[in-house]
Protein backbone atom coordinates (compact mmCIF):
# COMPACT_ATOMS: atom_id res chain seq x y z
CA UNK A 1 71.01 153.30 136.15
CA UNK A 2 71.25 151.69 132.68
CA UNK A 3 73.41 153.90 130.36
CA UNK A 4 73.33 152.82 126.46
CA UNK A 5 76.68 153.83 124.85
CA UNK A 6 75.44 154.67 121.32
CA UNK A 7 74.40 158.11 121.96
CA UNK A 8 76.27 159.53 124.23
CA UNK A 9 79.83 161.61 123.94
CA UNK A 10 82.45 161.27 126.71
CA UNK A 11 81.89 164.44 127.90
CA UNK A 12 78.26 163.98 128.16
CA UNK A 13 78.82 160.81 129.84
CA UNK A 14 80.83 162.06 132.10
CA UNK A 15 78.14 164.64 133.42
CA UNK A 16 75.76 162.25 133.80
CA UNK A 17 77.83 160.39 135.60
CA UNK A 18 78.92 162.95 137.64
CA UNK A 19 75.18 163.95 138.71
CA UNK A 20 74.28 160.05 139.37
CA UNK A 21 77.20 159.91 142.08
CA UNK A 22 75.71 163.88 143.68
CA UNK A 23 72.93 161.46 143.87
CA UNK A 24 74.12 158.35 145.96
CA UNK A 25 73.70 156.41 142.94
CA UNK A 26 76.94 153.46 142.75
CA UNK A 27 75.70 151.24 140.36
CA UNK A 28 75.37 151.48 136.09
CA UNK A 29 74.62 149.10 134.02
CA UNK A 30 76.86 149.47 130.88
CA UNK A 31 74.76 148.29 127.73
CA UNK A 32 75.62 149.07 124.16
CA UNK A 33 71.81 150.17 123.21
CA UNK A 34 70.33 150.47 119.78
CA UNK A 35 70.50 152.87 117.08
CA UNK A 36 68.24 155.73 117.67
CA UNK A 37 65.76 156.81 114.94
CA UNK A 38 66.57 160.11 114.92
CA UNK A 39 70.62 159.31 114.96
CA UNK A 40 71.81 160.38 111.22
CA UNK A 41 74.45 158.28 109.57
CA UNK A 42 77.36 160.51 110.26
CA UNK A 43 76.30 160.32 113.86
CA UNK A 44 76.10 156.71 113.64
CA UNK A 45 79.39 156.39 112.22
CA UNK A 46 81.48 158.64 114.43
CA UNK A 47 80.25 157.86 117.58
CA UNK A 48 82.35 157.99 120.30
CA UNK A 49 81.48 154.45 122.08
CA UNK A 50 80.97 151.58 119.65
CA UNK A 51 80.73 148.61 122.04
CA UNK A 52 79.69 148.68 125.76
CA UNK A 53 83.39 147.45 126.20
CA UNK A 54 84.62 150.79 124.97
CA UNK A 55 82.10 152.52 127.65
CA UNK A 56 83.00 149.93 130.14
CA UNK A 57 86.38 150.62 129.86
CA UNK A 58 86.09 154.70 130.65
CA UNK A 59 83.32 154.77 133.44
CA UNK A 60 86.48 152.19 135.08
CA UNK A 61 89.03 155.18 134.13
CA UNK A 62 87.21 157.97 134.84
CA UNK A 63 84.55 157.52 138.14
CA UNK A 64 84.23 155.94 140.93
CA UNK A 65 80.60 153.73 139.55
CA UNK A 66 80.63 149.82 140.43
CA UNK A 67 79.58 148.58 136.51
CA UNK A 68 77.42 145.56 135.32
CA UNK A 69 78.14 144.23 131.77
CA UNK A 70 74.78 142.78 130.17
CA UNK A 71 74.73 138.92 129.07
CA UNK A 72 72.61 136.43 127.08
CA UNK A 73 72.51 133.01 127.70
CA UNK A 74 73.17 131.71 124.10
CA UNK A 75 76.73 133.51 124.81
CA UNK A 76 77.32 129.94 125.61
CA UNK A 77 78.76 130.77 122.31
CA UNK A 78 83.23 130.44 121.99
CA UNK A 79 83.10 133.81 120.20
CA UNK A 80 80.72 135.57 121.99
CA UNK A 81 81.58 134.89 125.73
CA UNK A 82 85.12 136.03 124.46
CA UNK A 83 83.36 139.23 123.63
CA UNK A 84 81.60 138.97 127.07
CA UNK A 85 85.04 138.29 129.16
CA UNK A 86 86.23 141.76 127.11
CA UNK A 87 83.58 143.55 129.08
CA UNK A 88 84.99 141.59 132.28
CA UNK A 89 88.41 142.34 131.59
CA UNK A 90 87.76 146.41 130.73
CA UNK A 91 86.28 146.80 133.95
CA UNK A 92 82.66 145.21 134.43
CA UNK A 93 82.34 144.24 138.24
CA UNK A 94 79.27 141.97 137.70
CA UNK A 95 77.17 140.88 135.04
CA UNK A 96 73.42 140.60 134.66
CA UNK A 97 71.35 138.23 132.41
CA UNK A 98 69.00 138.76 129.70
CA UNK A 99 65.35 137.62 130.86
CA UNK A 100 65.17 133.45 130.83
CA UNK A 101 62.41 130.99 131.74
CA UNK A 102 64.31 127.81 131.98
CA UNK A 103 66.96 127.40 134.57
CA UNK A 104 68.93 124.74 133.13
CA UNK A 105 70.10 126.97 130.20
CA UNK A 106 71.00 129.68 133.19
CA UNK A 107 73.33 126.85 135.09
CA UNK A 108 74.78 125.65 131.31
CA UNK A 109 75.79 129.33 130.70
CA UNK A 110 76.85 129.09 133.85
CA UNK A 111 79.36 126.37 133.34
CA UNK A 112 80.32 127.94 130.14
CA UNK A 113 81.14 131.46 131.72
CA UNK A 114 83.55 129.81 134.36
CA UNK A 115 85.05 127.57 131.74
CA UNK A 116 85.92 130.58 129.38
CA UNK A 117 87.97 132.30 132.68
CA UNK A 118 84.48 134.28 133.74
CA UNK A 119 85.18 134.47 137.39
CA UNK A 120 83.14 137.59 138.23
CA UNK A 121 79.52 137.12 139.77
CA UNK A 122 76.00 136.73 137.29
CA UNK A 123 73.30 137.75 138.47
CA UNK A 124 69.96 135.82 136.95
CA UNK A 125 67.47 138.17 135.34
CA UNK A 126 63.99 136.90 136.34
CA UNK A 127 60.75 138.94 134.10
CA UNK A 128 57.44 137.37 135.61
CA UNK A 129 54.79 136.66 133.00
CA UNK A 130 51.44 138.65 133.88
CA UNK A 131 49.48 138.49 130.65
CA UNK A 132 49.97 136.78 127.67
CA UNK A 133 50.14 139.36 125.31
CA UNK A 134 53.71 139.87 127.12
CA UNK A 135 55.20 136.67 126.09
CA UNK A 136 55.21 137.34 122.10
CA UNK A 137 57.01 140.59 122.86
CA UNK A 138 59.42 139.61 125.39
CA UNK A 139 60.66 136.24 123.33
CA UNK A 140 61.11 138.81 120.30
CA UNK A 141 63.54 140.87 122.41
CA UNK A 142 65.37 138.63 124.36
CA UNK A 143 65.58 135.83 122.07
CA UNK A 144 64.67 133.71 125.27
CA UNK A 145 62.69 130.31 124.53
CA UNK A 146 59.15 129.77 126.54
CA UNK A 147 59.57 125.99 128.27
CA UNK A 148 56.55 123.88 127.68
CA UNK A 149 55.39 124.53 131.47
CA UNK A 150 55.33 128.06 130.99
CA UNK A 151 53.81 127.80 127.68
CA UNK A 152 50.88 125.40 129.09
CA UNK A 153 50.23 128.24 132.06
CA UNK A 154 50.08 130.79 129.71
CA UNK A 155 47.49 128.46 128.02
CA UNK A 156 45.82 127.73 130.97
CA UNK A 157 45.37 131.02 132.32
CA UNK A 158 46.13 133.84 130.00
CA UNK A 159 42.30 134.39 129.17
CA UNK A 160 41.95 135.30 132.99
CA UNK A 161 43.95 138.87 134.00
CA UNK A 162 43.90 137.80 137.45
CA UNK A 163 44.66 134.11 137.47
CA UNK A 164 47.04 134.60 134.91
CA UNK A 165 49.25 137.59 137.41
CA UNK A 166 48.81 135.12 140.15
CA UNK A 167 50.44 132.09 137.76
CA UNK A 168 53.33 134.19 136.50
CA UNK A 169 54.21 135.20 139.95
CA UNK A 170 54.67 131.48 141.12
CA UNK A 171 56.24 130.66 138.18
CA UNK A 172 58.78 133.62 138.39
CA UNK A 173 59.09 132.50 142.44
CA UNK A 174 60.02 129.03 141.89
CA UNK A 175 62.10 130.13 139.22
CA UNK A 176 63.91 132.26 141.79
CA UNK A 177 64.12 129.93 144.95
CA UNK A 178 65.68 127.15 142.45
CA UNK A 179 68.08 129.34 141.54
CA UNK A 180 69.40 130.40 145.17
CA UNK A 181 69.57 127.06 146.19
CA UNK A 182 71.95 126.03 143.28
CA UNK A 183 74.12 129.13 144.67
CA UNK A 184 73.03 132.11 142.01
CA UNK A 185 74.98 134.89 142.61
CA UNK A 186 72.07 137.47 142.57
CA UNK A 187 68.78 138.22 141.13
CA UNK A 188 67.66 140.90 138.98
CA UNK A 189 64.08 141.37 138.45
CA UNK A 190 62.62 142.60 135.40
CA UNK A 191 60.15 144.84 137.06
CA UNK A 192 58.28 146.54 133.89
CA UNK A 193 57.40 148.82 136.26
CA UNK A 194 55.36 146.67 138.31
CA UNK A 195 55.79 147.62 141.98
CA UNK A 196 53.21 145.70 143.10
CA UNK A 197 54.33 142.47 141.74
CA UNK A 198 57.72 142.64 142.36
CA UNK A 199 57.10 143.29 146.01
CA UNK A 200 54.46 140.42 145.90
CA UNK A 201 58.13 138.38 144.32
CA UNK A 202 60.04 139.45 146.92
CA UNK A 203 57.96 138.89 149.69
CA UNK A 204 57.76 134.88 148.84
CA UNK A 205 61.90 134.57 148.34
């Protein structure tokens, strides 16, 4: 269950979380979230959670939830993965990746994470590319890059709906078997709702 910290009160928070257990659920992803529309200034300003850190740190005091931290591969950054070990350090048991198309950057952040004391497991978020109206919109979001492979299939295919679901699926597949045989901790797939192709994913890994 992905809980964003800006809106929510501690006492809210706690109900939720309180309701998600009742339900068998053991597993949150802590993400700091963007500013509502509706959320007025004062709101804004007092909130009770400013960084997923701070939220990090209570779901650790307060339930019983196991608790991903989110993180982007240009963290690579000094003063960003020391922002990304605080999440570690107030209680995140795993962390899971922004969406990426290239591996190598993965396996540099990688490097980077362990190097900075980052000892907890990363799980590789994989989004397959169905249609290429996706791309411009996921690159925006992210802030991932699009490898020239992936840009060429998208150029190749993206005029056909079908040929193009089929070539983002083996992209996204190769993508993932590379990954578990350089020893990826886990993968989290980007499923936009998509049942059918993530089970199409899963059944080739």
């Amino acid at each position: 269950a992905h809980m964003t910290c800006v809106g929510f009160k501690q006492a809210d928070l706690q109900e939720n979380c309180e309701l998600l257990q009742k339900e068998g659920i053991r597993y949150v992803m802590a993400l700091r979230g963007d500013r509502p529309r509706t959320m007025t200034d004062e709101q804004y300003n007092n909130r009770e959670f400013f960084y997923a850190s701070d939220m990090i740190r209570y779901l650790k005091a307060n339930t019983s939830l196991q608790i991903a931290g989110e993180c982007y591969l240009y963290e690579g950054i000094p003063e960003l993965l020391k922002h990304l070990k605080e999440k570690v350090n107030a209680g995140a048991s795993f962390l899971v990746t922004q969406l990426f198309f290239s591996n190598e950057l993965f396996y540099r952040f990688r490097e980077r994470a362990a190097a900075a004391g980052i000892t907890v497991p990363i799980c590789a978020g994989i989004m397959p590319v169905t249609n290429a109206k996706q791309i411009g919109t996921t690159v925006t979001l992210s802030g991932s890059s699009v490898p020239k492979e992936l840009s060429d299939l998208i150029a190749t295919y993206g005029e056909n709906k079908d040929d193009m679901r089929k070539a983002g699926i083996d992209y996204a597949v190769r993508q993932i078997r590379d990954l578990k045989e350089n020893g990826v901790d886990g993968i989290h797939l980007y499923t936009m709702n998509g049942p059918k192709t993530t089970a199409k994913i899963v059944s080739q890994i």
